[in-house]
PDB file of N, CA and C in Angstrom:
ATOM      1  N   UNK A   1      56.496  41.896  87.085  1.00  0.00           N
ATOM      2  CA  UNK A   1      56.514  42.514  88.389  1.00  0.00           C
ATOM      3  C   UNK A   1      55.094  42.900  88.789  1.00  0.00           C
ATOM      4  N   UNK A   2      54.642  42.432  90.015  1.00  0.00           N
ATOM      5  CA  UNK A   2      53.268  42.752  90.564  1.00  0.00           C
ATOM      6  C   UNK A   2      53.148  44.312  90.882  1.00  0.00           C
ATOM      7  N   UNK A   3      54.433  44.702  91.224  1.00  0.00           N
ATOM      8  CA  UNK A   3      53.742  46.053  91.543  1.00  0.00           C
ATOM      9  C   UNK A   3      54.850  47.354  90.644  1.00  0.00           C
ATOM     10  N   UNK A   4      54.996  46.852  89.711  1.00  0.00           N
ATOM     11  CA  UNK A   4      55.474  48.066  88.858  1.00  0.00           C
ATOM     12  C   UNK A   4      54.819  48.583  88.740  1.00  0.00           C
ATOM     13  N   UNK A   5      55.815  50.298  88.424  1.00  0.00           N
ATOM     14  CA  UNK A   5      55.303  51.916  87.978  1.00  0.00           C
ATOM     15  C   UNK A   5      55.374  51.687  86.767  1.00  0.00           C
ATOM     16  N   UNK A   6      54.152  52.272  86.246  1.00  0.00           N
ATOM     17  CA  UNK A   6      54.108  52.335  84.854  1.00  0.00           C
ATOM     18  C   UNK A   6      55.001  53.323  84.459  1.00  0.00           C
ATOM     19  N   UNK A   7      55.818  53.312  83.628  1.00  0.00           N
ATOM     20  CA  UNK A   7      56.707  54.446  82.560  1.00  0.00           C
ATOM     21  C   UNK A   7      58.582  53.959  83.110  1.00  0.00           C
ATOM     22  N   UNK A   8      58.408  53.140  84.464  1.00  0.00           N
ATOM     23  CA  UNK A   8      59.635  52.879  85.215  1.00  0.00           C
ATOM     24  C   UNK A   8      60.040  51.468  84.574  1.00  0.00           C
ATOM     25  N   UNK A   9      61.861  51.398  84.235  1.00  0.00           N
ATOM     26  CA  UNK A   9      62.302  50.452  84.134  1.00  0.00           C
ATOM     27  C   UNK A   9      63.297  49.727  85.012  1.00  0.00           C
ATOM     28  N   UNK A  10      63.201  49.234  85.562  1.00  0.00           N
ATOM     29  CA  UNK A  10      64.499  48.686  86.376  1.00  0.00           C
ATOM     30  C   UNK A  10      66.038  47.770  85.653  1.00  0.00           C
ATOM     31  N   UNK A  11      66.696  48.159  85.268  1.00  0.00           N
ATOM     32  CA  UNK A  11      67.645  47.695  84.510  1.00  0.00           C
ATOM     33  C   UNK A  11      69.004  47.093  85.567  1.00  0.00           C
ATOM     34  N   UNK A  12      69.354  46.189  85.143  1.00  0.00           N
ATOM     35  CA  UNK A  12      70.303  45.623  86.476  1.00  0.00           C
ATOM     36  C   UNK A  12      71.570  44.946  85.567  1.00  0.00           C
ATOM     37  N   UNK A  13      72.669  45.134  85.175  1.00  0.00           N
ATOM     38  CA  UNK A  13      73.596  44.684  84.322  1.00  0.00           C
ATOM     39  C   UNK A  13      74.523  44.115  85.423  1.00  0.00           C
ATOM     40  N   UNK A  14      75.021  42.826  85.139  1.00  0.00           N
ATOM     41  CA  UNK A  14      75.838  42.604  86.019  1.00  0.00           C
ATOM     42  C   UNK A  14      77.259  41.524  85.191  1.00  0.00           C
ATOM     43  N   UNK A  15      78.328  41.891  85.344  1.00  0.00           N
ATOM     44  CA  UNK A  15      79.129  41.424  84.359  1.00  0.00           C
ATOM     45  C   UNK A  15      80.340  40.390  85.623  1.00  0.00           C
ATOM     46  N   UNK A  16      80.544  39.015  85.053  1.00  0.00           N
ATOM     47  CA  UNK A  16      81.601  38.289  86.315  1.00  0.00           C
ATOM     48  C   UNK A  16      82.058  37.559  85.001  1.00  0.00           C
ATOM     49  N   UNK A  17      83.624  37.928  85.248  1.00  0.00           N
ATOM     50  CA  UNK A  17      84.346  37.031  84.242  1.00  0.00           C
ATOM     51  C   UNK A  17      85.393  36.936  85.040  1.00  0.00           C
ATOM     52  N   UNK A  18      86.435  36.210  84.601  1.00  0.00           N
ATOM     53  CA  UNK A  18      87.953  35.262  85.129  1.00  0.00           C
ATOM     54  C   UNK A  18      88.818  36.658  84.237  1.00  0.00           C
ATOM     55  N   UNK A  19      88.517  37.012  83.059  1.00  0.00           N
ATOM     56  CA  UNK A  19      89.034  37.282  81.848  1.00  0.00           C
ATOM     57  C   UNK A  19      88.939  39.549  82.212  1.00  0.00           C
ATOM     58  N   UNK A  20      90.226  39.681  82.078  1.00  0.00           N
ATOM     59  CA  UNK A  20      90.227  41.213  82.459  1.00  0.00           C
ATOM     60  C   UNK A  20      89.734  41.981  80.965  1.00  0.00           C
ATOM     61  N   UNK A  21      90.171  40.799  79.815  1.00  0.00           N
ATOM     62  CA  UNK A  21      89.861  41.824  78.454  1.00  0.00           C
ATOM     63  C   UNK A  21      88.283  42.113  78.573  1.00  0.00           C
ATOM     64  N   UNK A  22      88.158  40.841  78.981  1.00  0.00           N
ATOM     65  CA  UNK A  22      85.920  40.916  78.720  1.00  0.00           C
ATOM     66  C   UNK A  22      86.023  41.874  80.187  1.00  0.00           C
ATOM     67  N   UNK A  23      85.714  42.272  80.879  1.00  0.00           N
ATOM     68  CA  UNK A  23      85.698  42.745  82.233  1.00  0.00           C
ATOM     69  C   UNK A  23      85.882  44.841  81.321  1.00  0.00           C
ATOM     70  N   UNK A  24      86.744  44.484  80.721  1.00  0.00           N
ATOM     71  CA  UNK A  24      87.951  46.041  80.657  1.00  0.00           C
ATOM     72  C   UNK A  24      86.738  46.097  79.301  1.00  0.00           C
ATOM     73  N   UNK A  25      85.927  45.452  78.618  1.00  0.00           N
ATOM     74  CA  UNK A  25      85.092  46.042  77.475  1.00  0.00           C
ATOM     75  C   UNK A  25      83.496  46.739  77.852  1.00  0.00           C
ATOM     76  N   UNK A  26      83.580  46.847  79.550  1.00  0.00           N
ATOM     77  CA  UNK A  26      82.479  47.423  79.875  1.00  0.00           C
ATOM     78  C   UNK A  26      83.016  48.463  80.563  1.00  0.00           C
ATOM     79  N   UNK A  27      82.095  49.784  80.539  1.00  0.00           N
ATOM     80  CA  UNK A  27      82.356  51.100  81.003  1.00  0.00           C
ATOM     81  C   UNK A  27      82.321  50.736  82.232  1.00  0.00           C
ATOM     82  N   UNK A  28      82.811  51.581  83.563  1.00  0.00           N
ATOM     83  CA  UNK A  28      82.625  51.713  84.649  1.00  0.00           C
ATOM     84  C   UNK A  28      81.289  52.391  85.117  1.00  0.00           C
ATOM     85  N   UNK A  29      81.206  53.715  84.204  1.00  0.00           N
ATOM     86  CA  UNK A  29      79.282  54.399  84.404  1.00  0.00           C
ATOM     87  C   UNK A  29      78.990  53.827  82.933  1.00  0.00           C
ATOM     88  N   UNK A  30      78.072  52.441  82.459  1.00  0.00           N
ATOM     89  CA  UNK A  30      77.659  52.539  81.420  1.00  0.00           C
ATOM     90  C   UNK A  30      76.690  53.474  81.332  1.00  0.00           C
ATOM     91  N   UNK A  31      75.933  54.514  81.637  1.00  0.00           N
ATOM     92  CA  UNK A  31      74.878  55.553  81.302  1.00  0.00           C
ATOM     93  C   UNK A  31      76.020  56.382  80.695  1.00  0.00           C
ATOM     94  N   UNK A  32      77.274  56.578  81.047  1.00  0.00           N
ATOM     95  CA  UNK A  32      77.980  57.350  79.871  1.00  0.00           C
ATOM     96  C   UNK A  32      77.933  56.534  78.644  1.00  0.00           C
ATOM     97  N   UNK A  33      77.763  55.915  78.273  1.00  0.00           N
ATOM     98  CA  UNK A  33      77.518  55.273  76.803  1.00  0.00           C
ATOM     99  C   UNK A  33      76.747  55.636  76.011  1.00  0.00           C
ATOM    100  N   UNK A  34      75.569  56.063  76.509  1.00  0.00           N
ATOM    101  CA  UNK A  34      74.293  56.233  76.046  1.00  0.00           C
ATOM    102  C   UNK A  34      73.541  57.676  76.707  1.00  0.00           C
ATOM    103  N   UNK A  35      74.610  58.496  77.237  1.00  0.00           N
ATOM    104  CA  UNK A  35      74.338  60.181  77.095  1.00  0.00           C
ATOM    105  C   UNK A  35      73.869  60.785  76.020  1.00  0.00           C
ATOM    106  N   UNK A  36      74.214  60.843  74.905  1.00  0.00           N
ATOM    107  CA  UNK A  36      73.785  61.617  73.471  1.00  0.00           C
ATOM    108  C   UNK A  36      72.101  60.871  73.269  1.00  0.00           C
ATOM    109  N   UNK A  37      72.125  59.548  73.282  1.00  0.00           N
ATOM    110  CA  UNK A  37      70.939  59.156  72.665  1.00  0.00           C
ATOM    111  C   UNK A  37      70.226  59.007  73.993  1.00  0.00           C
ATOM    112  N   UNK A  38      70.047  59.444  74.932  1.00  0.00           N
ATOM    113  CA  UNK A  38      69.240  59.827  75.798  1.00  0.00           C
ATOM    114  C   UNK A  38      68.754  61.146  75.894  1.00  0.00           C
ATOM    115  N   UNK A  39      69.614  62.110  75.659  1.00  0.00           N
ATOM    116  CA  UNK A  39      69.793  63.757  75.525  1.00  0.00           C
ATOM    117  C   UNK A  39      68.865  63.836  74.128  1.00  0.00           C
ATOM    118  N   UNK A  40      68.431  63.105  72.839  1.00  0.00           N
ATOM    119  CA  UNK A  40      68.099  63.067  72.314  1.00  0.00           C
ATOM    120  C   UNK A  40      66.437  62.747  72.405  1.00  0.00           C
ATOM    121  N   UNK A  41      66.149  61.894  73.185  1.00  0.00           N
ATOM    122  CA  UNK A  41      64.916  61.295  73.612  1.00  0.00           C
ATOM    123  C   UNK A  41      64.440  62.010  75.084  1.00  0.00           C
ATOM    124  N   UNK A  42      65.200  63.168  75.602  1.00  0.00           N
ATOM    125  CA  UNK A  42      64.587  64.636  76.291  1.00  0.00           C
ATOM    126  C   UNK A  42      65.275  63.453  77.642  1.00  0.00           C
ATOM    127  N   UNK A  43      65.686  62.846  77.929  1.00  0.00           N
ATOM    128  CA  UNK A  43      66.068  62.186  79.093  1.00  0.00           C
ATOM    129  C   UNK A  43      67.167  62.670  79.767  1.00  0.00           C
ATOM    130  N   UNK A  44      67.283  63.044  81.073  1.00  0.00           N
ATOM    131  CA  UNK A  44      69.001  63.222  80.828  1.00  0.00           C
ATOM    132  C   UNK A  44      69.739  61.793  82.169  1.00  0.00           C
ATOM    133  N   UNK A  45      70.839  61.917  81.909  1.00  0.00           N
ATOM    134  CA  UNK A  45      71.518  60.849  82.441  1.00  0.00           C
ATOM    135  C   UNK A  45      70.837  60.845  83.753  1.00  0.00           C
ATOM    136  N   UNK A  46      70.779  61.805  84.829  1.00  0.00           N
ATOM    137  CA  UNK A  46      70.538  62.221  85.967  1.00  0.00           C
ATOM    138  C   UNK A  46      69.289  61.156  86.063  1.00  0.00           C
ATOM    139  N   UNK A  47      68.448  61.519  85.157  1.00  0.00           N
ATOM    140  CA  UNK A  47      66.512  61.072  85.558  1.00  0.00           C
ATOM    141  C   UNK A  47      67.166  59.370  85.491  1.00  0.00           C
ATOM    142  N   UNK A  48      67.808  58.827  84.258  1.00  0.00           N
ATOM    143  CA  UNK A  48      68.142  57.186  84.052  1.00  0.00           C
ATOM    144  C   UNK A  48      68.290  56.877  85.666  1.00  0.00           C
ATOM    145  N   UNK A  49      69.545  57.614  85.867  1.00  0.00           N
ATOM    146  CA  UNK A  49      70.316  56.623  87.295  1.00  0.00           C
ATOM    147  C   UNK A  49      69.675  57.003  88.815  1.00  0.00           C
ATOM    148  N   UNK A  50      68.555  57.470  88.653  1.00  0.00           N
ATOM    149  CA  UNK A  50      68.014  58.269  89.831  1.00  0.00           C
ATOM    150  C   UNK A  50      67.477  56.739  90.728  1.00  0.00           C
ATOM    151  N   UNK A  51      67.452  55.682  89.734  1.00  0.00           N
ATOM    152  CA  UNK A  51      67.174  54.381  90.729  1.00  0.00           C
ATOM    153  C   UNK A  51      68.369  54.057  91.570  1.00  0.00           C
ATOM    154  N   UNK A  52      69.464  54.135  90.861  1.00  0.00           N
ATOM    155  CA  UNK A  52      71.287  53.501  91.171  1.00  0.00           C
ATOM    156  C   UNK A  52      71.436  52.450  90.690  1.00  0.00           C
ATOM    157  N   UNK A  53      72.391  51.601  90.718  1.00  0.00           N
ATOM    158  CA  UNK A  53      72.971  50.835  90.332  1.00  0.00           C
ATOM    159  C   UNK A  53      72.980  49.421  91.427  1.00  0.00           C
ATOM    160  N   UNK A  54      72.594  48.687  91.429  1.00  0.00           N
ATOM    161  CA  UNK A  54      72.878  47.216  92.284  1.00  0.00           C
ATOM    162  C   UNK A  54      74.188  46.810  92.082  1.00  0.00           C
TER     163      UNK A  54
END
């Protein structure tokens, strides 16, 4: 990226299946997944999703 912030990540997950089991094995907020080990590394969910979600 030409004009990235340094320390900023842009993360973009995007999941398309036919199949409801693969579909139903991803969270609806995945940042709840990864609350504790963010809370751990002084982050909190809030600062992650302050970009949103695409």
């Amino acid at each position: 990226m030409a004009n990235a912030i340094p320390g900023k990540v842009d993360l973009v997950l995007e999941v398309r299946s036919d199949s409801d089991t693969v579909l139903d094995s991803f969270p609806e907020d995945p940042l709840s997944t990864i609350e504790s080990a963010a809370s751990e590394l002084g982050y909190s969910t809030m600062q992650l999703s302050s970009a949103g979600w695409a």
